[in-house]
C-alpha atoms as a PDB file:
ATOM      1  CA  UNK A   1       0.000   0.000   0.000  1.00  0.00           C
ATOM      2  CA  UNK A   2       1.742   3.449  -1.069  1.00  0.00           C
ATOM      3  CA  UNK A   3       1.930   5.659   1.923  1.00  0.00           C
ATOM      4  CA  UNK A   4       0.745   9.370   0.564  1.00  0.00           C
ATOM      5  CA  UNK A   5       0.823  12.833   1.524  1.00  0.00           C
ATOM      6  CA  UNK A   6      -2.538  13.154   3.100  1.00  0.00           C
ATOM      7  CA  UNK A   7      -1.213  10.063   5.260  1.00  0.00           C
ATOM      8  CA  UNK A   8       1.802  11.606   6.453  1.00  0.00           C
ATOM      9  CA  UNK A   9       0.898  14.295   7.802  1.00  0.00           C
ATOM     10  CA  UNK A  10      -2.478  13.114   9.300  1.00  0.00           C
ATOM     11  CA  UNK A  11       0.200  10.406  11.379  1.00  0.00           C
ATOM     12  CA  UNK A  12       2.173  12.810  12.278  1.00  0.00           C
ATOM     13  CA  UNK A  13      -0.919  15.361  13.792  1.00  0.00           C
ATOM     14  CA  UNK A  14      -2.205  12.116  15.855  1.00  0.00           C
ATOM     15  CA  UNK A  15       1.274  11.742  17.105  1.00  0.00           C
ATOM     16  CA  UNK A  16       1.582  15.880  18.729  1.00  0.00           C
ATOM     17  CA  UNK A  17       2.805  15.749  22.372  1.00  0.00           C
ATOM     18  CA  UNK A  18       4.969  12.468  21.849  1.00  0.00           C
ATOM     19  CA  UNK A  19       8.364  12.745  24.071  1.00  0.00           C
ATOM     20  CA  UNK A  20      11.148  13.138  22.183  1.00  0.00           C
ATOM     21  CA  UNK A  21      13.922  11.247  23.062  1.00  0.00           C
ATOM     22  CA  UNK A  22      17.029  11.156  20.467  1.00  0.00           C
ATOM     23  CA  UNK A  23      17.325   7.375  18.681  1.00  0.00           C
ATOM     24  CA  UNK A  24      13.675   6.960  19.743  1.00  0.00           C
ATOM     25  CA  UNK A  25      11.495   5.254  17.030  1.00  0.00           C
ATOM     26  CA  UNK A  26       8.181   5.516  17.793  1.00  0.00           C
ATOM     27  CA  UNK A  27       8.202   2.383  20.884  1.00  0.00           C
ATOM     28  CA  UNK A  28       7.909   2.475  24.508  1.00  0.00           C
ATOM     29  CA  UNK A  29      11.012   3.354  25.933  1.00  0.00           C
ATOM     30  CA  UNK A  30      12.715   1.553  29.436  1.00  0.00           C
ATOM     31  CA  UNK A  31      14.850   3.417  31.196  1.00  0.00           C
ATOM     32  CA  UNK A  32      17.789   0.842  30.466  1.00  0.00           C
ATOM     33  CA  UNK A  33      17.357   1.811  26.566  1.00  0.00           C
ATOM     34  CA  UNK A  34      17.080   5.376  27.435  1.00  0.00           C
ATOM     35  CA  UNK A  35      20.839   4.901  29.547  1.00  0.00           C
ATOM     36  CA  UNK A  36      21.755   2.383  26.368  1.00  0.00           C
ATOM     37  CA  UNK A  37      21.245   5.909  23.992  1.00  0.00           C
ATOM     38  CA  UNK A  38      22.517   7.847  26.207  1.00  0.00           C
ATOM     39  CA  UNK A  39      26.298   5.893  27.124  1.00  0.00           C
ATOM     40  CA  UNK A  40      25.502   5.393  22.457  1.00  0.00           C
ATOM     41  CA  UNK A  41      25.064   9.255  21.380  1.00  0.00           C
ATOM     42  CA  UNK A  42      25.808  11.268  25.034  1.00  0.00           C
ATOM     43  CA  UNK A  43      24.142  13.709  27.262  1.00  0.00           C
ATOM     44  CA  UNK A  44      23.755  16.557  24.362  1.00  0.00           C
ATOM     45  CA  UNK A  45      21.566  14.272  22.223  1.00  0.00           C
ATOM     46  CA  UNK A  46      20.037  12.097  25.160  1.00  0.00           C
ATOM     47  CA  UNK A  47      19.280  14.389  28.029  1.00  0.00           C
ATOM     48  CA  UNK A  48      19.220  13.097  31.614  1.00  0.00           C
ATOM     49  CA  UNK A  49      16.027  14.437  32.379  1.00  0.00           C
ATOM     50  CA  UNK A  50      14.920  12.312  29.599  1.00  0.00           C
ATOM     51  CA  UNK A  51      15.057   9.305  31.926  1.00  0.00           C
ATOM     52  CA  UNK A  52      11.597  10.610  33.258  1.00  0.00           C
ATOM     53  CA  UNK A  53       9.905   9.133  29.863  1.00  0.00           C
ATOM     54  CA  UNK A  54      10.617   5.449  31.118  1.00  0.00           C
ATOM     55  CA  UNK A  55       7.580   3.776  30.199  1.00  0.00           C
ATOM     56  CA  UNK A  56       6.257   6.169  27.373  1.00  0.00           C
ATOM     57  CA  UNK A  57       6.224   5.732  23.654  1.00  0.00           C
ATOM     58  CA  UNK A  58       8.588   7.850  22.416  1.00  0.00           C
ATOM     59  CA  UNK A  59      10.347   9.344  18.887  1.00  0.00           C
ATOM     60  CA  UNK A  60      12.938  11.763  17.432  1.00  0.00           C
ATOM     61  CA  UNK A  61      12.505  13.236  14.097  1.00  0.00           C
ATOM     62  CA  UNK A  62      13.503  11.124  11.457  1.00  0.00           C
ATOM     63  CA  UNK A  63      11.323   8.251  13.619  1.00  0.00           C
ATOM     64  CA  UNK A  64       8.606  10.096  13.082  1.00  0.00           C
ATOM     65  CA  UNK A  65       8.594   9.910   9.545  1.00  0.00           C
ATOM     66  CA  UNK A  66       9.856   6.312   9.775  1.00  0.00           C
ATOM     67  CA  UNK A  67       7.190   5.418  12.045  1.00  0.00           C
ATOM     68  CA  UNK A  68       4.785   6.325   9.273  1.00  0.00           C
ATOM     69  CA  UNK A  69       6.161   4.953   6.140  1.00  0.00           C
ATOM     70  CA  UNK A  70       7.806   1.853   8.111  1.00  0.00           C
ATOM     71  CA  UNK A  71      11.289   2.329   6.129  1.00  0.00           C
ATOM     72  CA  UNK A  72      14.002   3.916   8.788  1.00  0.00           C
ATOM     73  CA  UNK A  73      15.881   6.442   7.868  1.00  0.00           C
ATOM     74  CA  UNK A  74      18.153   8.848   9.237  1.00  0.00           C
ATOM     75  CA  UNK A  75      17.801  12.742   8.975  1.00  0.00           C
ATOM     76  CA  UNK A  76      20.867  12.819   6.677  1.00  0.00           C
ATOM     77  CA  UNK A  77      19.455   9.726   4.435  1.00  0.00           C
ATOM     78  CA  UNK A  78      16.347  11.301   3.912  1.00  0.00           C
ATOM     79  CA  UNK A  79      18.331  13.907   2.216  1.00  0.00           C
ATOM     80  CA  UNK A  80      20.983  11.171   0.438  1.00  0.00           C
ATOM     81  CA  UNK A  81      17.875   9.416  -1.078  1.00  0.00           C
ATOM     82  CA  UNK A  82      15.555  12.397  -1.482  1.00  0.00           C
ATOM     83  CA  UNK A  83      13.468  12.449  -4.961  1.00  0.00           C
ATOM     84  CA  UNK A  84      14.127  15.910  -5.533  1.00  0.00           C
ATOM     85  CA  UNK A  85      16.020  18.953  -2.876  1.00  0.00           C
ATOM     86  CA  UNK A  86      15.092  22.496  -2.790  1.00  0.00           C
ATOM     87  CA  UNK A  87      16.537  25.037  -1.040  1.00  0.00           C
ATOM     88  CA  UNK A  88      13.905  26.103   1.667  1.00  0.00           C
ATOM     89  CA  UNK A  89      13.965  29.810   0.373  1.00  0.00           C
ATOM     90  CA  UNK A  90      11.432  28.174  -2.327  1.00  0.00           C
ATOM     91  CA  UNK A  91       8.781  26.768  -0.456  1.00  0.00           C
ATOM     92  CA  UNK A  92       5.096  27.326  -1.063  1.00  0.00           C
ATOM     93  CA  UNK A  93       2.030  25.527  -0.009  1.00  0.00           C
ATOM     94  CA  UNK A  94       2.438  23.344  -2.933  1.00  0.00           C
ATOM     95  CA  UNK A  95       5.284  21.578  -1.227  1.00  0.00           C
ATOM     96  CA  UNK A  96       2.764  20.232   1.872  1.00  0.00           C
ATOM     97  CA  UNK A  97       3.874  17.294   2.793  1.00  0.00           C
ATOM     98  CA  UNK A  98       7.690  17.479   1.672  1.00  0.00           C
ATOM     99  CA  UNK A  99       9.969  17.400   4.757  1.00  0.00           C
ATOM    100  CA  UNK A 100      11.990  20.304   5.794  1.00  0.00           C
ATOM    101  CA  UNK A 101      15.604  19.699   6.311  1.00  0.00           C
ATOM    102  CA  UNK A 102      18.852  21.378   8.113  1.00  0.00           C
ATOM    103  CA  UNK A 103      21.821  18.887   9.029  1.00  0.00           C
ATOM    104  CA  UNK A 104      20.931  17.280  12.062  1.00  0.00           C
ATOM    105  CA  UNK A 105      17.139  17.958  12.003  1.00  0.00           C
ATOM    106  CA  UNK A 106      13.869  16.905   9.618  1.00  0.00           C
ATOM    107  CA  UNK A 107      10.086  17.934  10.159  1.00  0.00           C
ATOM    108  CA  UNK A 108       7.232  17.495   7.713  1.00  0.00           C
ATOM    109  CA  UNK A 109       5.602  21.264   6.135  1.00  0.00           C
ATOM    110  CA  UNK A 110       2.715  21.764   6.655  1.00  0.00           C
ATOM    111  CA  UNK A 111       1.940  24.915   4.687  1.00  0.00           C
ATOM    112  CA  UNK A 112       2.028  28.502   5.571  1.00  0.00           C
ATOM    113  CA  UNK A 113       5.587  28.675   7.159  1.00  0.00           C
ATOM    114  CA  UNK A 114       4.075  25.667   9.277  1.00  0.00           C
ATOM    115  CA  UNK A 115       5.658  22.306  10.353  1.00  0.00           C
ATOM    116  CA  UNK A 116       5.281  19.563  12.137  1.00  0.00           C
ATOM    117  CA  UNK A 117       8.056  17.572  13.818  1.00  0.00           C
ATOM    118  CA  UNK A 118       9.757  15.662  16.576  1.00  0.00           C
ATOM    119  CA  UNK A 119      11.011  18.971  17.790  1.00  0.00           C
ATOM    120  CA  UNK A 120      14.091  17.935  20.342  1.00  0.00           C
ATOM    121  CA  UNK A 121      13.842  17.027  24.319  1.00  0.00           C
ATOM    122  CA  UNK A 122      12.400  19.949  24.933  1.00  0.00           C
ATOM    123  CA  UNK A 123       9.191  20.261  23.280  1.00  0.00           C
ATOM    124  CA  UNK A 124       7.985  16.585  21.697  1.00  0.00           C
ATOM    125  CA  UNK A 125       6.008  16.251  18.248  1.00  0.00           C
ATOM    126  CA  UNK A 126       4.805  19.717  18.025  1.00  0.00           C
ATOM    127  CA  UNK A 127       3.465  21.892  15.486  1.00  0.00           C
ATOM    128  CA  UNK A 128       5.543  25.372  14.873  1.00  0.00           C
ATOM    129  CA  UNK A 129       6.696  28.350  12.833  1.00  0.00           C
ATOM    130  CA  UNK A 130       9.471  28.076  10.222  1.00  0.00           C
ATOM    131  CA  UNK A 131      11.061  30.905  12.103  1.00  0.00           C
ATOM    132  CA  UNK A 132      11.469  29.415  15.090  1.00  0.00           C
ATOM    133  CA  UNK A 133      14.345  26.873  13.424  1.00  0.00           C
ATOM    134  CA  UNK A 134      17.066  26.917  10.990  1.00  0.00           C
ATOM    135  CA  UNK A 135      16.169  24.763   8.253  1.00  0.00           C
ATOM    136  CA  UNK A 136      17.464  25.048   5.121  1.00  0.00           C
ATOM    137  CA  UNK A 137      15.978  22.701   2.225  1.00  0.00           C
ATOM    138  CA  UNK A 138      13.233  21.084   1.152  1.00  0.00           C
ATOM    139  CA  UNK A 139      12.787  17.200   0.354  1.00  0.00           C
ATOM    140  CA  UNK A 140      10.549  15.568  -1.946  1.00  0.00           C
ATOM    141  CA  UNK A 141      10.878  12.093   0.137  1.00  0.00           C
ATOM    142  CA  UNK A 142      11.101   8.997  -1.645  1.00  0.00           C
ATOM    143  CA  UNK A 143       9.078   6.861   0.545  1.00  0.00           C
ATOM    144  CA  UNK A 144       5.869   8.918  -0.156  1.00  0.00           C
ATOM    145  CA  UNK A 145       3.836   8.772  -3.217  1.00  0.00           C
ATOM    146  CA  UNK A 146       3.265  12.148  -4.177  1.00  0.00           C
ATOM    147  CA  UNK A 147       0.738  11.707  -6.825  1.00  0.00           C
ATOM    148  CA  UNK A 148      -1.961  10.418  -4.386  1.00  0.00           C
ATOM    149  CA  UNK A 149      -3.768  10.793  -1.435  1.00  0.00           C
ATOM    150  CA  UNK A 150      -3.548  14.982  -1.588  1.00  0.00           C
ATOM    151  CA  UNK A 151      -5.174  18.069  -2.543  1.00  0.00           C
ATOM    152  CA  UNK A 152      -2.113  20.042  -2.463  1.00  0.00           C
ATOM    153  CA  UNK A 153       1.457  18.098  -3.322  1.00  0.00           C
ATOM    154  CA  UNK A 154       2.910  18.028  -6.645  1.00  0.00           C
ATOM    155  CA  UNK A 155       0.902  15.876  -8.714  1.00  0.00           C
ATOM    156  CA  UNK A 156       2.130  12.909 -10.974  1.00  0.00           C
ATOM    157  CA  UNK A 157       0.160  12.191 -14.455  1.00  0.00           C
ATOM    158  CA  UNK A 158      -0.733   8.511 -13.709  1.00  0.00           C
ATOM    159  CA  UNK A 159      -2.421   8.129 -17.402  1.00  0.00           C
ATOM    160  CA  UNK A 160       0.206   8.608 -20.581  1.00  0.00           C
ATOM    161  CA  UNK A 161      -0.520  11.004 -23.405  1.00  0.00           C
ATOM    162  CA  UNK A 162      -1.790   9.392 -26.177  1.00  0.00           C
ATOM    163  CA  UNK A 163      -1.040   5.436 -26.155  1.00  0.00           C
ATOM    164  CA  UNK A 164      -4.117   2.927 -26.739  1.00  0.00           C
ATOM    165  CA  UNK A 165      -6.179   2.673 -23.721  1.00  0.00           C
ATOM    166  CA  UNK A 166      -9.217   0.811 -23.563  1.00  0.00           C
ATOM    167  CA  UNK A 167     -11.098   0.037 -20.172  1.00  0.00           C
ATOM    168  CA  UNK A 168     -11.983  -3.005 -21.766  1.00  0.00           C
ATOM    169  CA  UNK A 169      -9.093  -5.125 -21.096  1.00  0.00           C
ATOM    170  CA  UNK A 170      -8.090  -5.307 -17.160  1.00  0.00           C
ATOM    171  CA  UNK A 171      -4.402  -6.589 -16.653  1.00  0.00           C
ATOM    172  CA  UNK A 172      -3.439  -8.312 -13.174  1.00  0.00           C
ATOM    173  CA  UNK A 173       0.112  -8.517 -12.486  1.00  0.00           C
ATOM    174  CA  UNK A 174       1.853  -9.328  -8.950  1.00  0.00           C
ATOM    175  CA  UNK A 175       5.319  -8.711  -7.771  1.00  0.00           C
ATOM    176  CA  UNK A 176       8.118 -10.587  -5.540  1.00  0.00           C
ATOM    177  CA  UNK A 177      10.515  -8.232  -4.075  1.00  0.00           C
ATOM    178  CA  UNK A 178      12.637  -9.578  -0.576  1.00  0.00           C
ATOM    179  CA  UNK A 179      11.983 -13.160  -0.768  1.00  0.00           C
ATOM    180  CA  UNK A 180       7.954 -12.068  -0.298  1.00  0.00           C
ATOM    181  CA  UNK A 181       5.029 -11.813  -2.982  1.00  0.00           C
ATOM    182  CA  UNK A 182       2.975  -8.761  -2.672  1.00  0.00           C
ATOM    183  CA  UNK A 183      -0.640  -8.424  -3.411  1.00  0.00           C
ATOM    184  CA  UNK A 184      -1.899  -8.361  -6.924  1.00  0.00           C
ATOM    185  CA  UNK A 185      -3.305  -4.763  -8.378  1.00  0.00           C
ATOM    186  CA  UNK A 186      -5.414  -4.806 -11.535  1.00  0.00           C
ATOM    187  CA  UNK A 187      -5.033  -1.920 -14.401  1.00  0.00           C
ATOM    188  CA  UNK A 188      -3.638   1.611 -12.684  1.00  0.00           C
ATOM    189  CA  UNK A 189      -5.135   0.907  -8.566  1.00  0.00           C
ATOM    190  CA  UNK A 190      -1.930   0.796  -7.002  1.00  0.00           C
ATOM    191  CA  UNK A 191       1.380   0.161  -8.307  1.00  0.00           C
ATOM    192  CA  UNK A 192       2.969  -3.620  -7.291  1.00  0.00           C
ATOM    193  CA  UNK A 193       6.176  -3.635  -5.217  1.00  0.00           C
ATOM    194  CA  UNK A 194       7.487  -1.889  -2.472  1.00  0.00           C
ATOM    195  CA  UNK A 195       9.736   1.315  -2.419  1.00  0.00           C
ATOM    196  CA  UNK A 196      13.094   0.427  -1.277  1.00  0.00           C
ATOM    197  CA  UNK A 197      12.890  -3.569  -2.109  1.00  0.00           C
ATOM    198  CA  UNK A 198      14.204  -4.489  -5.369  1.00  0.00           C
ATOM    199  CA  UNK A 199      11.647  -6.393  -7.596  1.00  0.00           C
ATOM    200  CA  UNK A 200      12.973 -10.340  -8.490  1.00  0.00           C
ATOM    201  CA  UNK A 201       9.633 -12.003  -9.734  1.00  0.00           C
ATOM    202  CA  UNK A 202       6.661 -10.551 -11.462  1.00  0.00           C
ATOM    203  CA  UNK A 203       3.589 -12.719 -12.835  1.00  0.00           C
ATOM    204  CA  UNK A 204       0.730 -10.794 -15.562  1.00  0.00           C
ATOM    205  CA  UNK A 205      -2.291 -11.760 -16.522  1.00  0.00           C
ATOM    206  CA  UNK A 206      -4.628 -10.774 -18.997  1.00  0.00           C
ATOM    207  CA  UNK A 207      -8.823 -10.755 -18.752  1.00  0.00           C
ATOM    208  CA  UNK A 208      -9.223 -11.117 -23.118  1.00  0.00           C
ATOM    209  CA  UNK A 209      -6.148 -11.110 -25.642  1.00  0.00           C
ATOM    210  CA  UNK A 210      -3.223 -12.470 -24.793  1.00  0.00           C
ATOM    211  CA  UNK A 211       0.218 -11.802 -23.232  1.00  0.00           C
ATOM    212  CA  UNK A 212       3.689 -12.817 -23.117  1.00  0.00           C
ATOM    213  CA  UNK A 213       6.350 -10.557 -20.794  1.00  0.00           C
ATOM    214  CA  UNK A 214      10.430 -11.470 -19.418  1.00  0.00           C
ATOM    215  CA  UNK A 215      12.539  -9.705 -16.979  1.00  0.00           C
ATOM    216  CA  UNK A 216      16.023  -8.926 -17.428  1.00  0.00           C
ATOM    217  CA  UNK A 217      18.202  -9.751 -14.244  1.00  0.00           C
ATOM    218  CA  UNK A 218      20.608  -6.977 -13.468  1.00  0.00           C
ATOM    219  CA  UNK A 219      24.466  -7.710 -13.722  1.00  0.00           C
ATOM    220  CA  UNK A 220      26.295  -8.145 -10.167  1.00  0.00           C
ATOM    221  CA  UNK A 221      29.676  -8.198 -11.043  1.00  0.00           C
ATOM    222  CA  UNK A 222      30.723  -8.904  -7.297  1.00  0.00           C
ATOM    223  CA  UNK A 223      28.473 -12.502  -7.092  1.00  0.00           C
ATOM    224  CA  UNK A 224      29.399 -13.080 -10.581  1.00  0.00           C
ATOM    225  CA  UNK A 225      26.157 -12.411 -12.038  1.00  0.00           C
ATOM    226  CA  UNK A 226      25.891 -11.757 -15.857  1.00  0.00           C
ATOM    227  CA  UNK A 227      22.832  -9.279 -16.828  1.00  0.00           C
ATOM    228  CA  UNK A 228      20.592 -11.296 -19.228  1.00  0.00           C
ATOM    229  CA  UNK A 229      17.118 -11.625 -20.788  1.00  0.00           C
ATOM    230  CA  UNK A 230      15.075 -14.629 -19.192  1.00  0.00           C
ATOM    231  CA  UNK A 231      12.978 -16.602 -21.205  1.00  0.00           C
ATOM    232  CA  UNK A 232       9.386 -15.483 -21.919  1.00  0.00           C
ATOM    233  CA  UNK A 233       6.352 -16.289 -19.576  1.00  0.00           C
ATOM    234  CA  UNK A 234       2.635 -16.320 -20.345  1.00  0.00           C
ATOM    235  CA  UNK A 235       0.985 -17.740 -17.155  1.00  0.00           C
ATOM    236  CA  UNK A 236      -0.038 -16.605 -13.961  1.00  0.00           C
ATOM    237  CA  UNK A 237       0.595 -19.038 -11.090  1.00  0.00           C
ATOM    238  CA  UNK A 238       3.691 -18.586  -8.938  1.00  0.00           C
ATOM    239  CA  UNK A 239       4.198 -22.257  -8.248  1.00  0.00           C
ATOM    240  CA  UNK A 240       4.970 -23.000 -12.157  1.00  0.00           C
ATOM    241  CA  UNK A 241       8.448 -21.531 -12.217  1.00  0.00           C
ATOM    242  CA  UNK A 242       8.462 -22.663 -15.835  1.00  0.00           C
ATOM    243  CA  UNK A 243       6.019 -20.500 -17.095  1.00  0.00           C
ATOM    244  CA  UNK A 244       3.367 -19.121 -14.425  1.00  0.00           C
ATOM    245  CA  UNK A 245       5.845 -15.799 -14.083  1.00  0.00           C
ATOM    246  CA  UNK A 246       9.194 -14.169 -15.223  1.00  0.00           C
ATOM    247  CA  UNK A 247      12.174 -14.129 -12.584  1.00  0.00           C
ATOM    248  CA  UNK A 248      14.452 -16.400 -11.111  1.00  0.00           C
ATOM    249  CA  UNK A 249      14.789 -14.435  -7.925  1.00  0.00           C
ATOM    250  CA  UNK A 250      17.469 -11.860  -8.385  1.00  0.00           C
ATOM    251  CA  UNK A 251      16.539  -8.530  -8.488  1.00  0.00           C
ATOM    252  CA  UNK A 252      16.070  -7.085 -12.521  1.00  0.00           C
ATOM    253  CA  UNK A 253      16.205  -3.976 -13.875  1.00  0.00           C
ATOM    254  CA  UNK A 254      14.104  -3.964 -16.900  1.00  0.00           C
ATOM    255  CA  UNK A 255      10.830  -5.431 -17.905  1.00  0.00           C
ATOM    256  CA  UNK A 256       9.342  -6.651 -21.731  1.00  0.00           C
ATOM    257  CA  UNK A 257       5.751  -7.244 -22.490  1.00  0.00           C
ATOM    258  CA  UNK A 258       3.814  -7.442 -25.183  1.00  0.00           C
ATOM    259  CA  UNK A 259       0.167  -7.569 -25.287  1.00  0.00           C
ATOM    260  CA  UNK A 260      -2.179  -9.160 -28.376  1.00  0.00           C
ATOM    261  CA  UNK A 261      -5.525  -8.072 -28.182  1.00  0.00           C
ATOM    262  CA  UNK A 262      -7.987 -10.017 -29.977  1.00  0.00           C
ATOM    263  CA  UNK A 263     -10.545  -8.781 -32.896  1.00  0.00           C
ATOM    264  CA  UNK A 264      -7.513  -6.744 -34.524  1.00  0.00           C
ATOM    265  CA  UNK A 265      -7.917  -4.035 -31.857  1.00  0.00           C
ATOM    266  CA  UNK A 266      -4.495  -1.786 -31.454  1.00  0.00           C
ATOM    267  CA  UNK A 267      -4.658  -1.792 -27.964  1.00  0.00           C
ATOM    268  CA  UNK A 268      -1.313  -2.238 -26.365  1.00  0.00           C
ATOM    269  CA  UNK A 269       0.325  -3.118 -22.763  1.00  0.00           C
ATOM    270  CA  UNK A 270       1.510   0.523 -21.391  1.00  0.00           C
ATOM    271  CA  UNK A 271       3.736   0.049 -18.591  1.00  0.00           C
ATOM    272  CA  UNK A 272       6.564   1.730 -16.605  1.00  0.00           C
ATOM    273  CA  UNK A 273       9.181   0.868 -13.607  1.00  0.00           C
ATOM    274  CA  UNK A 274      10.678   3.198 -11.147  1.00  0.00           C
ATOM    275  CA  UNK A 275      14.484   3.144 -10.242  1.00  0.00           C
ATOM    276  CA  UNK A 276      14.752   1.848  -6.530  1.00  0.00           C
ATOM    277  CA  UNK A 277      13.882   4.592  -4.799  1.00  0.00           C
ATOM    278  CA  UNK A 278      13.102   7.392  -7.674  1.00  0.00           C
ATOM    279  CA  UNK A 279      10.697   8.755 -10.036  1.00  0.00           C
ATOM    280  CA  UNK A 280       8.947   6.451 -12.629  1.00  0.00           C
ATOM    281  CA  UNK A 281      10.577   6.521 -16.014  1.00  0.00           C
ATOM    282  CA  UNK A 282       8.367   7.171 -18.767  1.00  0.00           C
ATOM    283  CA  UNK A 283       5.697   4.355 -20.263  1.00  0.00           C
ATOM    284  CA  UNK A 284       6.729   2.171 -22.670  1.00  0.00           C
ATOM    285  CA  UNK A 285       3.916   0.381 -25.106  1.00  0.00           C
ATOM    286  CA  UNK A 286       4.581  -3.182 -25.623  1.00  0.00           C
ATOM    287  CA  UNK A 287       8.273  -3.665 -26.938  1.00  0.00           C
ATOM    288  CA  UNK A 288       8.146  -0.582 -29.526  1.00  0.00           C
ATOM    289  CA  UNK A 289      11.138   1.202 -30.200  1.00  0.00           C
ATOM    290  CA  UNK A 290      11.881   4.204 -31.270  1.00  0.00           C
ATOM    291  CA  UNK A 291      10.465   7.788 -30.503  1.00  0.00           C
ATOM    292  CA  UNK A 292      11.559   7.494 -27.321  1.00  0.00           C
ATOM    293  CA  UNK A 293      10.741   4.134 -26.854  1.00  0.00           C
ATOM    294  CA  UNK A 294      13.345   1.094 -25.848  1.00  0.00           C
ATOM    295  CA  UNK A 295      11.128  -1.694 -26.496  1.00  0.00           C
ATOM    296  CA  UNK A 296      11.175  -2.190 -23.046  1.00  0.00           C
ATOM    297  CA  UNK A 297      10.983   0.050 -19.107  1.00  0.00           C
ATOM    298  CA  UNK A 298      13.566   0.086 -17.326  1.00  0.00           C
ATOM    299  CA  UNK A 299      17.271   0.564 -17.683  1.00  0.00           C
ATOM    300  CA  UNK A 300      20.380  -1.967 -17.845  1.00  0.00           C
ATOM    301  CA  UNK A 301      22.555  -1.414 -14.666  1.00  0.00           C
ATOM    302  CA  UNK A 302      19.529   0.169 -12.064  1.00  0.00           C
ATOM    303  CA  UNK A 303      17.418  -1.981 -10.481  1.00  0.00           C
ATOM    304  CA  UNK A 304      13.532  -1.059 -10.139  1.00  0.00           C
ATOM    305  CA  UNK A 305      11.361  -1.126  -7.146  1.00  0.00           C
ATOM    306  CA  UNK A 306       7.694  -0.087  -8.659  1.00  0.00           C
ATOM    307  CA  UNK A 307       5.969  -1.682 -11.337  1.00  0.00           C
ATOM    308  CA  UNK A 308       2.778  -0.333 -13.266  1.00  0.00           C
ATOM    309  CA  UNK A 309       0.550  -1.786 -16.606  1.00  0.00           C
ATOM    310  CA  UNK A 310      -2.613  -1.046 -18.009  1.00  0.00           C
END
């Protein structure tokens, strides 16, 4: 399940008052871990009088985020893996739901000089003015899904221009990404995989026409592993490894389908991967080349974490 804008910062709200305490993810606290963070990070980050919030759930401010999307990160990786960084001088309520950044420290904006955060020993998960910290950029982070679940966040076209839709056809397609298979979405729903986990497996079906796809495992030069085209599936069953889905569980980096439909119809498989961790790249229609098209989505050498098809 993507985890959106409108998601984020609702968690967050429900979460005002929580102690802080720094190293703190978002769990009830002994007084033994408190002393473990402590004797870990010292008495400037962990504060003695922290030892009161024995017993309490507590967080610090890249835990708050985590504790939302489930994927923990530092303050400094939320930067390192950041979609897209802006300096903070260019904020507007457009960018609700981006996190504001300064090294050391993240919150979430919430809009009219606004944010919310895990605000230090001091204060808790609180809700304050831009002015009353030093932050300096903005992050677009890449454990939220932008293009959903918001009014006000940058939107992300989830239909192509042009292309061959037709709501008659409904394609089902699954993922396995970290040794687990995630739930199958049909046509544009949700997108299959996880952000984060490298895709390995992924099984398509068709409701009319027919359809044939492969996956092309990434080169690992370290293990030895050559980047190659696997053969061509057609089913849908993950316990037929010989032709109920494409993979051979190591992760790939590029996907190939191609979609018949029956009657003569035109209408084509548009689909599209996302680099682990990044943007989508744009939609590729069955394996045409050519006008910007590679025949297939994805790219030799970068593995993928998000998978789309209608």
């Amino acid at each position: 399940m993507s985890k959106t804008v409108a998601g984020l910062v609702a968690f967050a709200k429900s979460k005002l008052g929580t102690p802080y305490i720094y190293g703190a993810k978002g769990t009830v606290m002994s007084l033994s871990q408190i002393r473990a963070l402590r004797k870990q990070y010292g008495s400037n980050c962990v504060w003695t009088s922290d030892d009161s919030k024995a017993g309490k759930v507590c967080v610090d401010c890249s835990g708050l985020i985590s504790w939302y999307t489930g994927t923990i990160r530092g303050s400094g990786q939320y930067k390192s893996t950041a979609v897209e960084v802006l300096p903070i001088s260019q904020r507007t309520n457009a960018h609700i739901g981006w996190a504001v950044w300064m090294k050391g420290h993240i919150g979430i904006y919430l809009g009219n000089d606004q944010y919310i955060a895990a605000d230090g020993s001091a204060y808790g998960v609180r809700i304050a003015k831009l002015s009353q910290n030093r932050f300096t950029h903005l992050l677009k982070l890449c454990d939220i899904d932008y293009g959903q679940g918001t009014t006000s966040g940058p939107k992300e076209t989830i239909k192509p221009s042009g292309g061959y839709y037709n709501a008659g056809v409904d394609f089902t397609y699954a993922v396995r990404a970290g040794g687990k298979t995630y739930p199958a979405v049909t046509n544009l729903a949700d997108y299959a995989g996880v952000r984060g986990i490298p895709i390995t497996d992924i099984a398509i079906k068709c409701s009319v026409g027919n359809i044939k796809y492969r996956v092309h495992v990434a080169a690992n030069k370290k293990k030895g592993i050559a980047g190659r085209w696997l053969p061509y599936g057609s089913g849908y069953n993950w316990k037929d490894s010989n032709n109920g889905y494409a993979g051979n569980g190591l992760p790939i980096d590029a996907i190939e389908i191609i979609y018949t439909a029956p009657n003569g119809s035109t209408q084509k498989a548009q689909y599209r991967v996302s680099p682990v961790n990044r943007n989508y790249y744009s939609w590729q229609y069955n394996n045409e080349t050519g006008g910007g098209q590679d025949g297939y989505a994805g790219a030799f050498g970068v593995l993928i974490d998000r998978f789309q098809l209608f």
